[in-house]
Structures are given as C-alpha cells and as structure tokens.
C-alpha atoms as a PDB file:
ATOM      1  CA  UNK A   1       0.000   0.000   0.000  1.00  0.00           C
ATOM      2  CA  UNK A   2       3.164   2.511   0.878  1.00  0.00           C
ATOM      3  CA  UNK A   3       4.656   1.580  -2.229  1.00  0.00           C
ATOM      4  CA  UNK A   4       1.692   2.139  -4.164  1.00  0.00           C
ATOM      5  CA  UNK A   5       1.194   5.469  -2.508  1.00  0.00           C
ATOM      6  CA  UNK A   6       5.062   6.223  -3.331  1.00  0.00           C
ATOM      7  CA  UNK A   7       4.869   5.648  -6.827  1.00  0.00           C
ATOM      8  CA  UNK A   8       1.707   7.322  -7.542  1.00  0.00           C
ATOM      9  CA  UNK A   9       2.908  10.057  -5.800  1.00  0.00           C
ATOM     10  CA  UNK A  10       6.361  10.154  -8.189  1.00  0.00           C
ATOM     11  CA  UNK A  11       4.305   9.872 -11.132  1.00  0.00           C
ATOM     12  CA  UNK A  12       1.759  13.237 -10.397  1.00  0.00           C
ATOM     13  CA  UNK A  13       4.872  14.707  -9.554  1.00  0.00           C
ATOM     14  CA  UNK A  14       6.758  13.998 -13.268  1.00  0.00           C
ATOM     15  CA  UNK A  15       3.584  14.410 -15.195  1.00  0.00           C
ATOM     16  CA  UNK A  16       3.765  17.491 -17.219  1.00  0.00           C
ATOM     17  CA  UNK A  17      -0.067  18.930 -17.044  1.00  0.00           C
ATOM     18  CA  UNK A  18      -0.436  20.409 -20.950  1.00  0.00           C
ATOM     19  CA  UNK A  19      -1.232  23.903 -20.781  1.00  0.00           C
ATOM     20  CA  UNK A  20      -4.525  25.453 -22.533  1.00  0.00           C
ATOM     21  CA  UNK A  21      -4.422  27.956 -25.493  1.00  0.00           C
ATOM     22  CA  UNK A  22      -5.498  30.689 -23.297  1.00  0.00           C
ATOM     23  CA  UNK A  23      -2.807  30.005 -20.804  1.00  0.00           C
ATOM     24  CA  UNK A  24      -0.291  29.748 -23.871  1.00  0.00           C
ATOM     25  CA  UNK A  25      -1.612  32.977 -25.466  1.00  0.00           C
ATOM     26  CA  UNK A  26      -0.812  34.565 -22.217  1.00  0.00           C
ATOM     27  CA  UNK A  27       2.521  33.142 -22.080  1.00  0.00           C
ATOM     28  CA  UNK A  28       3.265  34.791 -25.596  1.00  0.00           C
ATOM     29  CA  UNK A  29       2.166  37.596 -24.617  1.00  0.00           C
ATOM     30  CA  UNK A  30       4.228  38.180 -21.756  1.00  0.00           C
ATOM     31  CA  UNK A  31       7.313  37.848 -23.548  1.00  0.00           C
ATOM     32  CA  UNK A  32       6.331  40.914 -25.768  1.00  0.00           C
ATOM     33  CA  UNK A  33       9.546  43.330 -25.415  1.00  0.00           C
ATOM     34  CA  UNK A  34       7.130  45.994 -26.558  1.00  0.00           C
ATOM     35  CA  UNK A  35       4.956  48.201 -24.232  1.00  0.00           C
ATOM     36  CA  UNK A  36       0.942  47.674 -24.027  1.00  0.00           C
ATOM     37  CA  UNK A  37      -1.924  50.519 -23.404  1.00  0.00           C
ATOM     38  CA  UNK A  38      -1.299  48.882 -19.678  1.00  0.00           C
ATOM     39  CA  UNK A  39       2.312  48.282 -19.289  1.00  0.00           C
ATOM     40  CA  UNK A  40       3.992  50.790 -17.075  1.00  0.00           C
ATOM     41  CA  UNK A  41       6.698  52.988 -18.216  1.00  0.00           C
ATOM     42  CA  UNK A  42       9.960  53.997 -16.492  1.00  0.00           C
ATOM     43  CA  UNK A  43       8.894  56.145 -13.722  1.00  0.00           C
ATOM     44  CA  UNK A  44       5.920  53.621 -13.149  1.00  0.00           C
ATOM     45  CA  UNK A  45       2.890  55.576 -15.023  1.00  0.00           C
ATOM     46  CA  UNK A  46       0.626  53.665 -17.383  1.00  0.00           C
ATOM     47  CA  UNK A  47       1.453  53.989 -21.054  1.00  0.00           C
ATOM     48  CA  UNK A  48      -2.041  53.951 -22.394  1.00  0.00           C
ATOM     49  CA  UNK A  49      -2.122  55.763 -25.803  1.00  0.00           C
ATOM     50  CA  UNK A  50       1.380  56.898 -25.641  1.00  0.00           C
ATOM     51  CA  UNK A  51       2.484  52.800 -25.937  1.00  0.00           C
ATOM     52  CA  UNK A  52       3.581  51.033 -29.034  1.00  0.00           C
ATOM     53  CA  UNK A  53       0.869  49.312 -29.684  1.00  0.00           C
ATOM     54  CA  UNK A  54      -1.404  52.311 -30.237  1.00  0.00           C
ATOM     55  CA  UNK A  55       1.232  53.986 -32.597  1.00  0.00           C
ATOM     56  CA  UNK A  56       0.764  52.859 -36.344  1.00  0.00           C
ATOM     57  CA  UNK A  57       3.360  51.586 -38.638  1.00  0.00           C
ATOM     58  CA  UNK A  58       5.794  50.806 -35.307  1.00  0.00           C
ATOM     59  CA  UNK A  59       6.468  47.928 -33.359  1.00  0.00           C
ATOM     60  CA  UNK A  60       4.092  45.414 -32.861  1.00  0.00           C
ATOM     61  CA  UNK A  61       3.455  44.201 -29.539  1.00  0.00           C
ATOM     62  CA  UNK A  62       1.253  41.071 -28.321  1.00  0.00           C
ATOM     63  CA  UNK A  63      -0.821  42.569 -25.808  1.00  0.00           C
ATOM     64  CA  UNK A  64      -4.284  40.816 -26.124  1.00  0.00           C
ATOM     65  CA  UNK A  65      -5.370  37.549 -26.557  1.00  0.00           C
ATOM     66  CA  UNK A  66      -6.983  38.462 -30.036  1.00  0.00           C
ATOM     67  CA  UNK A  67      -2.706  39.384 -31.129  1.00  0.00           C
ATOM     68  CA  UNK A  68      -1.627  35.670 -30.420  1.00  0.00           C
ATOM     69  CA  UNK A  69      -2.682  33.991 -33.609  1.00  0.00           C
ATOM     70  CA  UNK A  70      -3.168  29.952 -33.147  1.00  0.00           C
ATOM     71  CA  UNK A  71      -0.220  29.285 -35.525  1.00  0.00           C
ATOM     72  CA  UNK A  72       1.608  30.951 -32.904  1.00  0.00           C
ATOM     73  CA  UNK A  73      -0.224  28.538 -30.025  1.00  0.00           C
ATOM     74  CA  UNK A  74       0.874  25.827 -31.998  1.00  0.00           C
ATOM     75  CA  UNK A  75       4.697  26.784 -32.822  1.00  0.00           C
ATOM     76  CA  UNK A  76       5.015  27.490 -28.938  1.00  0.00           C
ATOM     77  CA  UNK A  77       3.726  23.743 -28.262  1.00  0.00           C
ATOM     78  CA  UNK A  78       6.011  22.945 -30.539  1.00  0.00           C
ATOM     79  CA  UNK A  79       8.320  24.687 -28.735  1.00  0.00           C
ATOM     80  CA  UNK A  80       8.291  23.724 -25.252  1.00  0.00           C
ATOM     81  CA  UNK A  81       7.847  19.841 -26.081  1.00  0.00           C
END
C-alpha cells in the first residue's frame, strides 16, 4: 500500500499537465519586449495611448489575446515539447 502510494505520488509529480491555449496565449504575450496601453513605463505611469501598440506603422506588440494567432499557439507547443 506505501509503495503504491510512493509511486503514484512520483508519477503526479513527473507528469507534465499540458497547458490550454489561453494560458499559452498569455505566455506569448508576456514575452512581448514591446509596451501595451497597460504596461507601465519607467517612472511607473501607465502607457495607455502613448504605448507602441497604439502607434501605427511601429512595433508590434502582443498585448491581447486576439494578437496571439493559433499558428503561434501551436509553434510554442512545438516549442516547449
């Protein structure tokens, strides 16, 4: 009974839980080098219209959910195999 408690234990514990698209979107997002309407500039105000994503022909940032396009869901399962 310990043993089988041990080992099921070990295996929970190794079992890599696969992470939804939503989660993964906000993954991507979070590694955007490029400030959002609600990222926080140097001297810790908001950016809000002032940040690259509001500026046209600049940077493009992933800020929202709607930015992450499933190609880039499935290149970042790809990935982190």
């Amino acid at each position: 009974m310990l043993l089988t408690l041990a080992l099921g234990i070990a295996a929970a514990q190794t079992t890599k839980i696969a992470k939804t698209n939503v989660e993964i979107r906000q993954e991507i997002i979070k590694q955007s080098s490029c400030p959002c309407p609600y990222s926080a500039d140097g001297t810790g105000r908001m950016c809000g219209w002032w940040s690259a994503y509001d500026k046209p022909g600049g940077a493009s940032p992933l800020c929202f959910q709607k930015d992450v396009t499933t190609k880039m869901v499935i290149d970042y399962r790809k990935r982190t195999r």
